[in-house]
PDB file of N, CA and C in Angstrom:
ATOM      1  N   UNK A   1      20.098  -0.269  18.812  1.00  0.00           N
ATOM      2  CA  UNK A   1      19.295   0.787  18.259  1.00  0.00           C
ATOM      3  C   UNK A   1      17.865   0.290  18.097  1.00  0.00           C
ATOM      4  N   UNK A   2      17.009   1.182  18.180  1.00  0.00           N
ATOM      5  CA  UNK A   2      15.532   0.675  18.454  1.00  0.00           C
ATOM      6  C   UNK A   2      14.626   2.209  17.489  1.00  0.00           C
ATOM      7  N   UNK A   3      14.043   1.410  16.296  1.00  0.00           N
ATOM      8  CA  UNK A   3      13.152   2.362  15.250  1.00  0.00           C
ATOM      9  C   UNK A   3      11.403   2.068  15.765  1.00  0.00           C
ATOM     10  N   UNK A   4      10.886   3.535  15.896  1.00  0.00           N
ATOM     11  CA  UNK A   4      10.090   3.445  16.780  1.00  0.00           C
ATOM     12  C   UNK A   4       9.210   4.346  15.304  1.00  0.00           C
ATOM     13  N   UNK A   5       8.377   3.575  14.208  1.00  0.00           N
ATOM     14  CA  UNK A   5       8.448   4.022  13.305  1.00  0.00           C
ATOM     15  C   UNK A   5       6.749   5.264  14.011  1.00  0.00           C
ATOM     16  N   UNK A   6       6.084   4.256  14.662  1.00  0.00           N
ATOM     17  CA  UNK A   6       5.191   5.276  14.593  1.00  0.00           C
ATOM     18  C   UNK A   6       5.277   6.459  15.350  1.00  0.00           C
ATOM     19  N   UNK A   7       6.127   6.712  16.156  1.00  0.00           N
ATOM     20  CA  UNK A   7       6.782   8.030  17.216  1.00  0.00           C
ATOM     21  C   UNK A   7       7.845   9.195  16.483  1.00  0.00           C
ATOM     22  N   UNK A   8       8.386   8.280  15.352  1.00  0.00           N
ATOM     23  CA  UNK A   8       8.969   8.641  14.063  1.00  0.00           C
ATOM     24  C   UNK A   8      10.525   9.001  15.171  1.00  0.00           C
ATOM     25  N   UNK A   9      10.856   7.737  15.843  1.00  0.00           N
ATOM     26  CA  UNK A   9      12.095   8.297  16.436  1.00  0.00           C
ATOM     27  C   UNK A   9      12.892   6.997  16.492  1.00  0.00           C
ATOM     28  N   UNK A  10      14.653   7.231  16.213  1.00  0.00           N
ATOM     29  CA  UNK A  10      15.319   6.140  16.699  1.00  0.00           C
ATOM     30  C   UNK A  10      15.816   6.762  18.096  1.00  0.00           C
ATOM     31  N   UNK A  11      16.003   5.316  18.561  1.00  0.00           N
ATOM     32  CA  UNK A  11      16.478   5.387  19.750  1.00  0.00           C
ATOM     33  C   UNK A  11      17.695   4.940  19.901  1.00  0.00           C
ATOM     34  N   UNK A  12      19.045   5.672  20.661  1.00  0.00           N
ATOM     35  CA  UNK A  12      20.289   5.191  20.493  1.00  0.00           C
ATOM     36  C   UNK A  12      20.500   4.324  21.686  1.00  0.00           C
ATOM     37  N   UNK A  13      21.680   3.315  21.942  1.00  0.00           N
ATOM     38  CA  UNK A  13      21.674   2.533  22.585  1.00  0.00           C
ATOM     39  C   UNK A  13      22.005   3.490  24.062  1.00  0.00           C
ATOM     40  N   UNK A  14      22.063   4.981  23.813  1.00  0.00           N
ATOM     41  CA  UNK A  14      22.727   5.352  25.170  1.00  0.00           C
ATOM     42  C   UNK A  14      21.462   5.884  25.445  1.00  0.00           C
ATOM     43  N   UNK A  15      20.369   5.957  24.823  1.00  0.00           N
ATOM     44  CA  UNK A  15      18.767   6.366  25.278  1.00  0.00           C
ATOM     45  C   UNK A  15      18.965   7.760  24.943  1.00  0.00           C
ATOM     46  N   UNK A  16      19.549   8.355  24.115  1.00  0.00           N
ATOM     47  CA  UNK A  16      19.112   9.469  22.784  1.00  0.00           C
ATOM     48  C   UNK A  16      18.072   9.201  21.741  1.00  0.00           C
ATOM     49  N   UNK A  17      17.566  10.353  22.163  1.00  0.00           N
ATOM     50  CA  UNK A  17      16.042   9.666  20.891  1.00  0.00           C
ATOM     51  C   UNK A  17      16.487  11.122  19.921  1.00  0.00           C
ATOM     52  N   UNK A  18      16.333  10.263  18.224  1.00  0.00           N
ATOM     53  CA  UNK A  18      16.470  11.057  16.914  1.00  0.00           C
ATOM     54  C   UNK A  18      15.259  11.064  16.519  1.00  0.00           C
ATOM     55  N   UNK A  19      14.235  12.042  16.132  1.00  0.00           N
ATOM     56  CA  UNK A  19      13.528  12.337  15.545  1.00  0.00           C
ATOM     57  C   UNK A  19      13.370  12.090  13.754  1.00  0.00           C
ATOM     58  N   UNK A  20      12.821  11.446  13.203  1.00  0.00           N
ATOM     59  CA  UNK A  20      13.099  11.809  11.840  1.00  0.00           C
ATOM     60  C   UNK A  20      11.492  11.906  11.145  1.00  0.00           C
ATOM     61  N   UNK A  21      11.619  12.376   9.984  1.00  0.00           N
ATOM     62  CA  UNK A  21      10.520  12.435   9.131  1.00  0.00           C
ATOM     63  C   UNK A  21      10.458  11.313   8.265  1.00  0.00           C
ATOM     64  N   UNK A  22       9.005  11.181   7.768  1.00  0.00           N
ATOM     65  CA  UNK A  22       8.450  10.173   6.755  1.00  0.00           C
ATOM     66  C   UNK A  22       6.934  10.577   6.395  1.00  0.00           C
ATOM     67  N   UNK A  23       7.011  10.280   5.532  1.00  0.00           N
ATOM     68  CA  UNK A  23       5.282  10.929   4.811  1.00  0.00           C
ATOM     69  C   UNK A  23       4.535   9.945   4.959  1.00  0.00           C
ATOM     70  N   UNK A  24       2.886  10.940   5.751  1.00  0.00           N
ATOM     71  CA  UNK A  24       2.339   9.996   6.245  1.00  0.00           C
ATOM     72  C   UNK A  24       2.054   8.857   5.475  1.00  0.00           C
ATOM     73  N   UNK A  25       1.480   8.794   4.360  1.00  0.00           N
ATOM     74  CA  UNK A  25       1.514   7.828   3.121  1.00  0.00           C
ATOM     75  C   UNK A  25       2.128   6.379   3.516  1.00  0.00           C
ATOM     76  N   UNK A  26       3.744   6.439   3.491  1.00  0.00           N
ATOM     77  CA  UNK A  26       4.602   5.672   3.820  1.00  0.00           C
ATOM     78  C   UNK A  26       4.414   5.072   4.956  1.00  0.00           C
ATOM     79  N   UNK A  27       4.337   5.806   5.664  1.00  0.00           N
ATOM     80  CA  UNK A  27       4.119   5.628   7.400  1.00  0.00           C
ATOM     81  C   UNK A  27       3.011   4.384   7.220  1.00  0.00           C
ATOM     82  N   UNK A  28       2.369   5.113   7.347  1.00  0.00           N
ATOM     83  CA  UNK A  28       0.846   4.496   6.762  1.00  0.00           C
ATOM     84  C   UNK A  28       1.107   2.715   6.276  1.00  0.00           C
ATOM     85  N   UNK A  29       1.339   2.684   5.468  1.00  0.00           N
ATOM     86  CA  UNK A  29       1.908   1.342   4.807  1.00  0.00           C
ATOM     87  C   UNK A  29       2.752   0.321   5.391  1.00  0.00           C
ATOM     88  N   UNK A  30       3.641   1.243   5.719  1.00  0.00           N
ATOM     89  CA  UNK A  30       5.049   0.368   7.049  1.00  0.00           C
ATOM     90  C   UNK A  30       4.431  -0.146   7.695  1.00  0.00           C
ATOM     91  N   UNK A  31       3.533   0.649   8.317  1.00  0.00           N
ATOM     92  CA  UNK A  31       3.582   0.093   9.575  1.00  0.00           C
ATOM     93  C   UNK A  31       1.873  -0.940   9.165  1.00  0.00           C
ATOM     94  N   UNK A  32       1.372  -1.183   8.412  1.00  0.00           N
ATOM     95  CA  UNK A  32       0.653  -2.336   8.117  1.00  0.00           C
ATOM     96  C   UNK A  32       0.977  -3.269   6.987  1.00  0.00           C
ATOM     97  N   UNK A  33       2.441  -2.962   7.376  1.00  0.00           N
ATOM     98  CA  UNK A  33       3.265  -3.638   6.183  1.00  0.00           C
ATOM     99  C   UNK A  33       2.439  -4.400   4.177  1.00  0.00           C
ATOM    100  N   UNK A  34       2.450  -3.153   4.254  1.00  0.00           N
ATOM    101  CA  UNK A  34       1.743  -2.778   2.407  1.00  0.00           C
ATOM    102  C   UNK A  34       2.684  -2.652   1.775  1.00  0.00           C
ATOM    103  N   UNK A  35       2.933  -3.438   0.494  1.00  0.00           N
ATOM    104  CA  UNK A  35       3.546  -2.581  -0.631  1.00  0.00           C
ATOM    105  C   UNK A  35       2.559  -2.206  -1.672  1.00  0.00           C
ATOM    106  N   UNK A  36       3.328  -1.776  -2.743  1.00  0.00           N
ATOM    107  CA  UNK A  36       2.321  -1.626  -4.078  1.00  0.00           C
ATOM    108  C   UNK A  36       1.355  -2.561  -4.419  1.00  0.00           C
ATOM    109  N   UNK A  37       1.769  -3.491  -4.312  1.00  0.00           N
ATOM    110  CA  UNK A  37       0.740  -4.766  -5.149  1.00  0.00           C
ATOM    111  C   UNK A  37      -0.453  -4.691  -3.753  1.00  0.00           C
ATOM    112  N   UNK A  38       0.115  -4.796  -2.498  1.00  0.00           N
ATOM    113  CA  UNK A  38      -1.093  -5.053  -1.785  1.00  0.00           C
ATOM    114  C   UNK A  38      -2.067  -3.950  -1.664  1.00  0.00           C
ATOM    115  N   UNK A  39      -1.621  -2.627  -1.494  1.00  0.00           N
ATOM    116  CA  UNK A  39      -2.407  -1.750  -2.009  1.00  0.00           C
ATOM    117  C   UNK A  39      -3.241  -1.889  -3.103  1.00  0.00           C
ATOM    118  N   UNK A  40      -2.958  -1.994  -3.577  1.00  0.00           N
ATOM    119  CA  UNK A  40      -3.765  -2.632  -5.437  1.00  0.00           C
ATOM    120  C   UNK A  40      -4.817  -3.151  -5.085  1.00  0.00           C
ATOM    121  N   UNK A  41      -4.564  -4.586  -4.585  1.00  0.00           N
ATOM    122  CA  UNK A  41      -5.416  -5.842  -4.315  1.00  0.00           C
ATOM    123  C   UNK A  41      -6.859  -5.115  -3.368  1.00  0.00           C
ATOM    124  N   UNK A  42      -6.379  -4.427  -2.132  1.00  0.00           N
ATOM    125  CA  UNK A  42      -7.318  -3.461  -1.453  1.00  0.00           C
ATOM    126  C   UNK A  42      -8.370  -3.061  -2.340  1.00  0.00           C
ATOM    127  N   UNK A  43      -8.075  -2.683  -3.508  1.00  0.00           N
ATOM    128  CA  UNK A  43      -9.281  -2.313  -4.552  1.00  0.00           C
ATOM    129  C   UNK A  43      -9.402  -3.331  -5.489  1.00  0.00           C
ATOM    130  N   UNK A  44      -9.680  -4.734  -5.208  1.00  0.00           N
ATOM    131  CA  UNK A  44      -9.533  -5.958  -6.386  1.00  0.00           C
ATOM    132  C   UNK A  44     -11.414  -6.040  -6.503  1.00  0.00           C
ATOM    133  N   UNK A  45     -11.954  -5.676  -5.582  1.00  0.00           N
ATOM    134  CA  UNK A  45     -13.614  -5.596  -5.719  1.00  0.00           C
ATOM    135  C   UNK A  45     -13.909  -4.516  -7.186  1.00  0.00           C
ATOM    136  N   UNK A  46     -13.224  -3.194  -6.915  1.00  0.00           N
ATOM    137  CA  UNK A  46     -13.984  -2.070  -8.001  1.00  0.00           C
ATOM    138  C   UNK A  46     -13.221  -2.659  -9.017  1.00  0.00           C
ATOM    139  N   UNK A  47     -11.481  -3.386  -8.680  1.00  0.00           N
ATOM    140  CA  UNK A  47     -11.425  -2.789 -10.488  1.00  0.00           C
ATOM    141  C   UNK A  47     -11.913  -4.170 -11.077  1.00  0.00           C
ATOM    142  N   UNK A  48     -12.172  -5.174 -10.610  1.00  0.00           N
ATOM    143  CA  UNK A  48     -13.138  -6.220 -11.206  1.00  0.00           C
ATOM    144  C   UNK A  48     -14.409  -6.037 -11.854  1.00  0.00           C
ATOM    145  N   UNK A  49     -15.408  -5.114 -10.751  1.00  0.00           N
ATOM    146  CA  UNK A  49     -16.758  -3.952 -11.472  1.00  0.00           C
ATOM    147  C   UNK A  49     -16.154  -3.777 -12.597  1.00  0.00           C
ATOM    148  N   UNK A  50     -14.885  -2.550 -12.704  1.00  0.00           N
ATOM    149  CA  UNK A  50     -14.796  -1.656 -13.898  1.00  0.00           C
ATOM    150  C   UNK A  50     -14.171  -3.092 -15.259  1.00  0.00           C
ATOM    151  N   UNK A  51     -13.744  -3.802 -15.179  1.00  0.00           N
ATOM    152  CA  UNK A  51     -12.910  -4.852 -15.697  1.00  0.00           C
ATOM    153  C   UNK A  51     -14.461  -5.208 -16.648  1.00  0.00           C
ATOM    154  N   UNK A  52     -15.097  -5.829 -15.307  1.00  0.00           N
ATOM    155  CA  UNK A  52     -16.399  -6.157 -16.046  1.00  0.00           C
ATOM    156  C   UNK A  52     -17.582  -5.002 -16.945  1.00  0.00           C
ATOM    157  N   UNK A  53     -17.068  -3.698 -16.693  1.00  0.00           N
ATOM    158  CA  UNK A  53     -18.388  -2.877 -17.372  1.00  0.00           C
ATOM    159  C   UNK A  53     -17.297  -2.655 -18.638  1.00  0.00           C
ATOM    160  N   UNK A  54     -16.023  -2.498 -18.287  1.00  0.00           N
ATOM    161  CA  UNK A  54     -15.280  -2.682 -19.783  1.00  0.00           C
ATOM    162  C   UNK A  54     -15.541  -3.666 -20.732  1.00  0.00           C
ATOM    163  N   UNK A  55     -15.674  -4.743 -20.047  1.00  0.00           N
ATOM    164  CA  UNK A  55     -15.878  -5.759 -21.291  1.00  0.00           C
ATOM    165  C   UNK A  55     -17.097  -5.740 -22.396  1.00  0.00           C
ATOM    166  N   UNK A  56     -18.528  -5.038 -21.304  1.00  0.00           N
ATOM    167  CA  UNK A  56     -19.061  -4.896 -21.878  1.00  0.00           C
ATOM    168  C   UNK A  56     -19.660  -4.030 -22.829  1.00  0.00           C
ATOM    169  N   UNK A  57     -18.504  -2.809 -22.954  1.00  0.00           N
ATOM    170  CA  UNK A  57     -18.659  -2.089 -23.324  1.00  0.00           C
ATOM    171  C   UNK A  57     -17.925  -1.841 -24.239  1.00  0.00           C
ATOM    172  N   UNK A  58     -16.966  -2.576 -24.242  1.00  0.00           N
ATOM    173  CA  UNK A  58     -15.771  -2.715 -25.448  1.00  0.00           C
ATOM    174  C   UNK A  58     -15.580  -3.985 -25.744  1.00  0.00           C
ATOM    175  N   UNK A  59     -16.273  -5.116 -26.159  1.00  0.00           N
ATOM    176  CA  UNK A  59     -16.049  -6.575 -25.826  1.00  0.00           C
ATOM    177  C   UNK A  59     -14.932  -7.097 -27.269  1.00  0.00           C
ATOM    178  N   UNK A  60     -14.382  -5.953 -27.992  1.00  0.00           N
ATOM    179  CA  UNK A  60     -13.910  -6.008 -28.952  1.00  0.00           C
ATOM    180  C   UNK A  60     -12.076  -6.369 -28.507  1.00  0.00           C
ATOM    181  N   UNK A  61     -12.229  -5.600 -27.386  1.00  0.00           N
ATOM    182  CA  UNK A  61     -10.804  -5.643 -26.602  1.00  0.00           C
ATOM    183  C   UNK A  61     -10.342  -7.241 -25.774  1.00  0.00           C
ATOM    184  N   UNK A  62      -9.170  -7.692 -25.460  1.00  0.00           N
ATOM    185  CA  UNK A  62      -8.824  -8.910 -24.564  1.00  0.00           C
ATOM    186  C   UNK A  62      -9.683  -8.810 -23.421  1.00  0.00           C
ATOM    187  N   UNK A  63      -9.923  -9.095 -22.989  1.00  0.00           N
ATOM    188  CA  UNK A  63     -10.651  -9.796 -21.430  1.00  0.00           C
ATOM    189  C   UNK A  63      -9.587 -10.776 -21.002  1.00  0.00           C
ATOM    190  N   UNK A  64      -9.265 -10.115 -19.457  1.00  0.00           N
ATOM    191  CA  UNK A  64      -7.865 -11.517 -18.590  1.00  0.00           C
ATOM    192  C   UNK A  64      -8.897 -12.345 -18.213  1.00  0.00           C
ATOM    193  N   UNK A  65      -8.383 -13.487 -18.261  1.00  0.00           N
ATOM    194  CA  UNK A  65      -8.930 -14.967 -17.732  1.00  0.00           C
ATOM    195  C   UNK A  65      -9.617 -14.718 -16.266  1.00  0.00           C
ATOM    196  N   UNK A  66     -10.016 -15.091 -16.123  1.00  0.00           N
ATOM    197  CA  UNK A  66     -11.214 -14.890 -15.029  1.00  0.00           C
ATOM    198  C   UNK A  66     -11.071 -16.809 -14.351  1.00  0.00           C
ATOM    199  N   UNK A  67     -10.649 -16.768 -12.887  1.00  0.00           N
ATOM    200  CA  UNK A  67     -10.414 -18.457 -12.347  1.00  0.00           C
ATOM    201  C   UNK A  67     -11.871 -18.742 -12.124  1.00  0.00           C
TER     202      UNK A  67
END
């Protein structure tokens, strides 16, 4: 059997092709193999900005360790 994620079809060993669905979202991710956390990291530039205009704006609150 052969998953042909971006054609969105399996292929059977007798060369029947199944069609299936997946949201592009998902799709999207699979196939640049992302999960949650790496998605995240993708935005580790802004939420560092916002991390930093928080602090200074609330410096009353924890601040995470910074390497």
């Amino acid at each position: 059997m052969t998953i042909d994620l971006g054609a969105q079809a399996v292929l059977a060993p007798d060369g029947t092709r199944h069609g299936f669905e997946i949201s592009a979202l998902r799709k999207e991710r699979l196939l640049r193999g992302l999960d949650d956390v790496a998605v995240t990291l993708e935005h580790e530039e802004a939420i560092a900005d916002y991390e930093a205009r928080r602090a200074d704006r609330r410096p009353w609150l924890p601040t995470p360790q910074r390497e």
